[in-house]
Protein backbone atom coordinates (compact mmCIF):
# COMPACT_ATOMS: atom_id res chain seq x y z
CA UNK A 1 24.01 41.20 -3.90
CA UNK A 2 21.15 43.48 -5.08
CA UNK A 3 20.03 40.15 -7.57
CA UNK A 4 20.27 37.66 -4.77
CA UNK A 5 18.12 39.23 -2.22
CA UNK A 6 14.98 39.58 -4.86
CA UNK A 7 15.63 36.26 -5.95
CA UNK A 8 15.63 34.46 -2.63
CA UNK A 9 12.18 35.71 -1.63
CA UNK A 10 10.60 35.56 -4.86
CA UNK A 11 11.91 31.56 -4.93
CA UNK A 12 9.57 31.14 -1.58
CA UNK A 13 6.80 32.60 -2.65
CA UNK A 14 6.44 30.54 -5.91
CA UNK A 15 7.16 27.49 -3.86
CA UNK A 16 4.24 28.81 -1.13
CA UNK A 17 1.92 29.47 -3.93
CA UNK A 18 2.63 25.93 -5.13
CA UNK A 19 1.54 24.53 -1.65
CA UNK A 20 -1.68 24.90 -1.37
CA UNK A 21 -3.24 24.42 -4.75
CA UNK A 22 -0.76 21.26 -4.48
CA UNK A 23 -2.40 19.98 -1.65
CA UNK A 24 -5.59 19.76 -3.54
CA UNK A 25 -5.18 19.24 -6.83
CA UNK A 26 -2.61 16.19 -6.60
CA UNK A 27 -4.91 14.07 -4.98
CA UNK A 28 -8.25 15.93 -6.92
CA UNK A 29 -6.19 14.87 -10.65
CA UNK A 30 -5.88 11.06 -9.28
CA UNK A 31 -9.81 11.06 -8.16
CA UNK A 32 -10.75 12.60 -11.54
CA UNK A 33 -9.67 9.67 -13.18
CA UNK A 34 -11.67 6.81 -11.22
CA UNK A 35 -8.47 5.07 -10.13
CA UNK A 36 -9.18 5.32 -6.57
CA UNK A 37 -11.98 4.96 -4.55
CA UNK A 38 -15.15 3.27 -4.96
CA UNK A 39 -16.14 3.91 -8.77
CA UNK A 40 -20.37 4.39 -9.00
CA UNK A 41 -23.01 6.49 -10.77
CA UNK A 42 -24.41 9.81 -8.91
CA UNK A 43 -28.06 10.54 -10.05
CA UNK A 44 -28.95 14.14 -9.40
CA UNK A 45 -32.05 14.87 -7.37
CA UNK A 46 -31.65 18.44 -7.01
CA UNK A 47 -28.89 21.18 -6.13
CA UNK A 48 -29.11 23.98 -4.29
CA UNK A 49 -26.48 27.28 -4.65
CA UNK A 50 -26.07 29.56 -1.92
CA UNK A 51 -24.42 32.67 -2.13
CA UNK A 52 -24.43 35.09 -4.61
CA UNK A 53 -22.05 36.37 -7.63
CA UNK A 54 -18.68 34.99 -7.63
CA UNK A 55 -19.10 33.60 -3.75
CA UNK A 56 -21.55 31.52 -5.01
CA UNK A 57 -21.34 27.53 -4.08
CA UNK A 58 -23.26 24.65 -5.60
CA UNK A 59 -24.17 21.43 -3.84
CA UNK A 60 -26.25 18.60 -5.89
CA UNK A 61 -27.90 15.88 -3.58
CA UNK A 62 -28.73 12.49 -5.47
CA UNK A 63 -27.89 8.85 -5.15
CA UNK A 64 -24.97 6.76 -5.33
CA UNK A 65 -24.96 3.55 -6.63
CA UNK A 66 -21.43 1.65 -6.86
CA UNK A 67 -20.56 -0.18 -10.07
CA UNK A 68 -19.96 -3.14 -8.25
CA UNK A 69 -22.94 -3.70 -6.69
CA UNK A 70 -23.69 -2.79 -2.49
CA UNK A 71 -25.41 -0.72 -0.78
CA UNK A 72 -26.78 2.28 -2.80
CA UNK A 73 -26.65 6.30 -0.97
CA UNK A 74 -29.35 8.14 -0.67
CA UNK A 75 -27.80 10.92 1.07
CA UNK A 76 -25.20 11.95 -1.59
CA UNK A 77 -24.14 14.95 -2.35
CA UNK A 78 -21.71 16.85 -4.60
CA UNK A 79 -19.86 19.97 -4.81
CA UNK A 80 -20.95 20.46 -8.68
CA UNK A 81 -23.81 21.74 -10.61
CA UNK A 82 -25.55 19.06 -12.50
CA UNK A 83 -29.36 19.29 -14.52
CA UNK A 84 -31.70 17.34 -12.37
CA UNK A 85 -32.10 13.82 -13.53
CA UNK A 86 -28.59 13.56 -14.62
CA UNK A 87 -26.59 10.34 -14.54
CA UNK A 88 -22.94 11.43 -13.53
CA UNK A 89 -19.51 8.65 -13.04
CA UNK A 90 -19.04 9.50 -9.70
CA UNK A 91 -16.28 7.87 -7.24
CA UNK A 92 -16.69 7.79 -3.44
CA UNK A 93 -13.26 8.47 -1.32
CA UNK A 94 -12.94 9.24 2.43
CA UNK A 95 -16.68 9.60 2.52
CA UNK A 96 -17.13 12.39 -0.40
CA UNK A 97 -17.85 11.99 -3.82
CA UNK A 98 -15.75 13.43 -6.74
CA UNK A 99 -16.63 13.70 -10.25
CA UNK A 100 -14.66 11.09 -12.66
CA UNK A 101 -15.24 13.49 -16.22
CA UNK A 102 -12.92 14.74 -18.73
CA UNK A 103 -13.53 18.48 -17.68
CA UNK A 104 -12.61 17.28 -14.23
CA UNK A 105 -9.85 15.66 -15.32
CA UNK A 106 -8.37 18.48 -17.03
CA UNK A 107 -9.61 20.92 -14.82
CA UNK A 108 -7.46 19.14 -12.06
CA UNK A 109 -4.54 19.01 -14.76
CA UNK A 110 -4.87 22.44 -15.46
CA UNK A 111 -4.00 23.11 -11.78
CA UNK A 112 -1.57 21.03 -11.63
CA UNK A 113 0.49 22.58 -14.61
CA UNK A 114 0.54 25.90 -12.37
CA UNK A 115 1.76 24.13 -9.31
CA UNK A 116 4.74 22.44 -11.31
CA UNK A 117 5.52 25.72 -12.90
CA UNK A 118 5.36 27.20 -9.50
CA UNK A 119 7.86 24.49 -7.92
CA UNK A 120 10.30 24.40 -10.91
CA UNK A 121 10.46 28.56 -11.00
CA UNK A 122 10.42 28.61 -7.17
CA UNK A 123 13.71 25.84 -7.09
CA UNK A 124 15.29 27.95 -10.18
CA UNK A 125 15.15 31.14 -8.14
CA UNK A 126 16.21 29.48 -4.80
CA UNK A 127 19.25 27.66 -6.61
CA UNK A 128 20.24 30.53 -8.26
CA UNK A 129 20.14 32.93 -5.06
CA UNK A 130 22.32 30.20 -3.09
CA UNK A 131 24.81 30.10 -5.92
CA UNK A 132 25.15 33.94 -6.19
CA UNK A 133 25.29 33.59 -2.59
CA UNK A 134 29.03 31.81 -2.87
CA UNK A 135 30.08 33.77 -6.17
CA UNK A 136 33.41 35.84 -5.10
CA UNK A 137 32.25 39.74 -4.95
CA UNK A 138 35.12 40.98 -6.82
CA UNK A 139 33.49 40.44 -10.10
CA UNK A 140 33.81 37.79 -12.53
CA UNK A 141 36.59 35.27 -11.85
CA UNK A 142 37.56 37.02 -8.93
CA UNK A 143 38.91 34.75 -6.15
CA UNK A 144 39.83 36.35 -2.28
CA UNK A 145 43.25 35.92 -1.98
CA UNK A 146 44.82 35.79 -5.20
CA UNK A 147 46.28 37.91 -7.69
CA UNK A 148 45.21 37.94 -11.47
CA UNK A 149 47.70 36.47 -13.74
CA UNK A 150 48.48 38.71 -16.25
């Protein structure tokens, strides 16, 4: 009984932890890649960081132009630090822009490792707490009801 009841919570938490950074980093792996969206080139006019220390955030403000031709931005911006003058593959979904790099790329696939890990550890622990939950408590082999054969 003891196993079962720190197995059952532990299951939701991994599957909670899972959530969020699933949320995110699903859809952040597919943008990474260029596959969806509107693909284009970012050029960096300048970025500004507020904050300090680790609650520091970096926004760069530039242009978009999309590969395909159209209408260029001059009002885009991007939650990533770039040198000023920098040419960055850029694509623009639901009005944002998201960096299509390798280190996004794997940065995304990095986070979505932990979130698989998360889900498989978080099933394990819930499938294993449900089938302790319906093992006999009379110890191995034990049935209610019935008499060992001897």
């Amino acid at each position: 009984m003891k196993e079962r009841t720190k197995r059952w919570p532990m299951g939701l938490v991994c599957l909670l932890m899972a959530f969020l950074p699933g949320v995110y980093a699903v859809p952040g792996l597919v943008r990474s890649t260029g596959l969806v969206g509107t693909p284009g080139t970012f050029t960096v006019l300048l970025c500004e960081t507020s904050g300090t220390g680790r609650g520091s955030h970096t926004v760069c403000h530039g242009t978009f132009r999309p590969d395909g031709g159209g209408r260029p931005d001059d009002r885009a911006s991007i939650d990533t630090e770039y040198d000023r003058g920098e040419r960055v593959a850029v694509t623009r979904s639901g009005g944002a822009y998201y960096s299509v790099t390798p280190e996004a790329f794997f940065g995304w696939l990095a986070v979505d490792c932990v979130v698989v890990f998360l889900l498989f550890m978080g099933g394990r622990l819930l499938r294993r707490a449900a089938h302790m939950r319906g093992a006999p408590s009379g110890g191995v082999g034990a049935h209610p009801g019935r008499r060992p054969v001897h």
